[in-house]
Protein backbone atom coordinates (compact mmCIF):
# COMPACT_ATOMS: atom_id res chain seq x y z
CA UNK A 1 0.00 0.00 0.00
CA UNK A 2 2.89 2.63 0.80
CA UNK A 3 4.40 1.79 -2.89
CA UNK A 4 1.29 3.35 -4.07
CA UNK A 5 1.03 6.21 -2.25
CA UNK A 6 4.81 6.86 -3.42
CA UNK A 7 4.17 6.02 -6.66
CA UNK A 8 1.11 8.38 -7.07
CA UNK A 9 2.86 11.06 -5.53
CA UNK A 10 5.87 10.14 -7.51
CA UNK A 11 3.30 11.00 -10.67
CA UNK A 12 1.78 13.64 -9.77
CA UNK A 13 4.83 15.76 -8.76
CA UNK A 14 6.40 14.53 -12.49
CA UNK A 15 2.97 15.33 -13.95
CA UNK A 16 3.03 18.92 -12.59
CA UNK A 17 6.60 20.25 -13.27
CA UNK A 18 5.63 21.72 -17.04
CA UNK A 19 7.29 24.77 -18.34
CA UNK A 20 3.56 26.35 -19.10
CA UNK A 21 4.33 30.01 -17.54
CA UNK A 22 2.12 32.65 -18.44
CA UNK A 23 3.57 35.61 -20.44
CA UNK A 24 3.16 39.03 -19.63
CA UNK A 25 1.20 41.31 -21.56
CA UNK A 26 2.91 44.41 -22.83
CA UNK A 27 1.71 47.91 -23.80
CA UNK A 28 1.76 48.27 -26.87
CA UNK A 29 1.98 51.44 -29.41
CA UNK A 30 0.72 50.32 -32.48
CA UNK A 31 -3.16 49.52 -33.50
CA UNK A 32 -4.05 45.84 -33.45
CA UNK A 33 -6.89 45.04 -36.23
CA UNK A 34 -9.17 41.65 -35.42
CA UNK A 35 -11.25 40.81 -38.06
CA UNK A 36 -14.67 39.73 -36.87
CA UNK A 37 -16.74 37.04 -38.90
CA UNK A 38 -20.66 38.63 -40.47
CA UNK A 39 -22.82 35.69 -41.16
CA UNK A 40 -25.92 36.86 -43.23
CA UNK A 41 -29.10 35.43 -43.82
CA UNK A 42 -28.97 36.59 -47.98
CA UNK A 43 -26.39 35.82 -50.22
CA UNK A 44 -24.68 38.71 -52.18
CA UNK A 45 -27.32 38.05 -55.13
CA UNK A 46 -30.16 38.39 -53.09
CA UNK A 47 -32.29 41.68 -52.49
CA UNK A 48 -35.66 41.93 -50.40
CA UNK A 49 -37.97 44.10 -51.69
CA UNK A 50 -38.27 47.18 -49.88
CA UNK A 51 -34.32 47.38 -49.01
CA UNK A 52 -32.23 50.38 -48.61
CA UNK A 53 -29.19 50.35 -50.96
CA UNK A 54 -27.24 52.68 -48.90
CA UNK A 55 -23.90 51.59 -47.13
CA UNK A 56 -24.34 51.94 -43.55
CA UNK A 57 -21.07 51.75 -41.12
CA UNK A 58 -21.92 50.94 -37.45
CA UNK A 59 -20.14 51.43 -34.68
CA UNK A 60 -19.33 51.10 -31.35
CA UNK A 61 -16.85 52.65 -28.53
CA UNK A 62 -16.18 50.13 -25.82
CA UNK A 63 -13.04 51.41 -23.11
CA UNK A 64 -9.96 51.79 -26.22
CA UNK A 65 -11.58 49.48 -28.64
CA UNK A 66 -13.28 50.63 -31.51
CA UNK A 67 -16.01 47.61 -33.05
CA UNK A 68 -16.76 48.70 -36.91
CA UNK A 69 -19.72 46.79 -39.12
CA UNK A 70 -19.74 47.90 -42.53
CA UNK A 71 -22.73 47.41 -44.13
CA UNK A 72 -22.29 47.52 -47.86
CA UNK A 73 -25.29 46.71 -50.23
CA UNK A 74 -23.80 44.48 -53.64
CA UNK A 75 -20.32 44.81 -52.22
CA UNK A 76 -18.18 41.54 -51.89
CA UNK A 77 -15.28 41.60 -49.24
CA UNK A 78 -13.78 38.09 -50.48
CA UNK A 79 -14.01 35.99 -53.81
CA UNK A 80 -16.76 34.25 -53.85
CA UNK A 81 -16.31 32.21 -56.89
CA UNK A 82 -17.76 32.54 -60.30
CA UNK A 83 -21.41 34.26 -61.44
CA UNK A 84 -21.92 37.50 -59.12
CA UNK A 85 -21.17 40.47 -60.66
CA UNK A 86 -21.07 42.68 -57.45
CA UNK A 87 -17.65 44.70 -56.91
CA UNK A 88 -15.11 42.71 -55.07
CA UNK A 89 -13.10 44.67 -52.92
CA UNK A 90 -11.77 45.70 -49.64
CA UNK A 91 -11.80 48.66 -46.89
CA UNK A 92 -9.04 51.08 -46.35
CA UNK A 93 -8.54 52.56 -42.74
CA UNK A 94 -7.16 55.57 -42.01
CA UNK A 95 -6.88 56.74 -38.35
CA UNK A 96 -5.59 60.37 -37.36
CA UNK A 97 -5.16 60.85 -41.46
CA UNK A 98 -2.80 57.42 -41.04
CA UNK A 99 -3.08 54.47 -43.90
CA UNK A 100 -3.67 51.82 -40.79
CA UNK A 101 -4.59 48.74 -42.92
CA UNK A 102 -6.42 47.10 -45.63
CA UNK A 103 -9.24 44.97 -44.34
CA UNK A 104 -11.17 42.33 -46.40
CA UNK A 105 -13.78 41.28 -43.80
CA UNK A 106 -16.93 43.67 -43.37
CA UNK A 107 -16.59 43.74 -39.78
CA UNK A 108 -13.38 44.60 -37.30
CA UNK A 109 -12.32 45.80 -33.98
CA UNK A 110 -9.64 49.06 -33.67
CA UNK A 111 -8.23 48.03 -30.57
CA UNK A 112 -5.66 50.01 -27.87
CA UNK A 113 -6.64 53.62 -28.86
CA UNK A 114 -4.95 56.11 -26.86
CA UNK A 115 -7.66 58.61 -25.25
CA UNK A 116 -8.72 61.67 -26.92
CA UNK A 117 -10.47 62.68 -30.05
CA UNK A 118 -9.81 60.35 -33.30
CA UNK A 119 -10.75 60.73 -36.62
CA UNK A 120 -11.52 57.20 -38.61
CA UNK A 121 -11.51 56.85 -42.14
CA UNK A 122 -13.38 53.88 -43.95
CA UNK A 123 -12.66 53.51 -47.48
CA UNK A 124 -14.71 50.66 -49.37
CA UNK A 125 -12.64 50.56 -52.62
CA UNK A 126 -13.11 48.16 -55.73
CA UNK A 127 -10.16 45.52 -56.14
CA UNK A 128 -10.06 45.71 -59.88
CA UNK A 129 -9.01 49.64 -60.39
CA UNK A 130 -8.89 50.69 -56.95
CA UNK A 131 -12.39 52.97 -57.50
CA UNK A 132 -13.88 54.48 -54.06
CA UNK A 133 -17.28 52.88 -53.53
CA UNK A 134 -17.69 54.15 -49.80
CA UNK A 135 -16.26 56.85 -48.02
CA UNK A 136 -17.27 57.44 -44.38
CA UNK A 137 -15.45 59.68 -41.98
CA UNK A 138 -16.20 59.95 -38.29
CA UNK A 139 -14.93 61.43 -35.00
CA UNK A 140 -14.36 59.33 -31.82
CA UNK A 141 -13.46 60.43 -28.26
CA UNK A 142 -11.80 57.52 -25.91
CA UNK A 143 -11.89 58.19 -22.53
CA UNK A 144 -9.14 58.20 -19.79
């Protein structure tokens, strides 16, 4: 009976020396872009009668992030094979009058804003000639 006592404790001290340490988080001083995932009930093809076909750009201040939903009537963020013919493209983002990143999802999170007023940028622009579809612009204050 003792060798198993020993012998369990022998395992479980073996089983919990790992080198599984936790790493510190940093501050960091440049912008971190997450792209988000949009599921939609219509496919790019489909309209319902009645619908607006006017871009709409949400969005949302939570502490330093910034959560962005572009809404984008006949606009295609990735290839979605053959037979559509609505634009393909992608969204440019400028904050503070800074090129930030080119984003092909048509929702993302700004994230680690310092506080004060920002300006953001969103520029929906074709893939195939670079054309401006969209072009919102829109202040932001983050809070200390």
């Amino acid at each position: 009976m003792r060798c198993y006592i020993i012998l369990l404790l022998a395992i479980s001290v073996l089983c919990s020396c790992t080198n599984d340490k936790p790493v510190p988080e940093t501050k960091q001083t440049t912008f971190d872009i997450v792209p988000m995932e949009v599921s939609s009930a219509l496919s790019a093809s489909q309209t319902v009668s009645g619908m607006k076909e006017v871009a709409e750009i949400r969005r949302h201040v939570i502490g330093k992030d910034v959560y962005v939903e572009c809404i984008i009537p006949n606009f295609i963020f990735r290839n979605p094979g053959k037979g559509l013919n609505s634009p393909r493209g992608f969204i440019e983002l400028y904050v503070d009058n800074l090129k930030i990143d080119e984003i092909s999802t048509a929702a993302f999170i700004i994230k680690d804003l310092e506080p004060g007023e920002h300006t953001i940028r969103i520029e929906a622009k074709e893939t195939k000639g670079g054309k401006s579809i969209v072009v919102e612009e829109f202040q932001i204050n983050i809070q200390h």
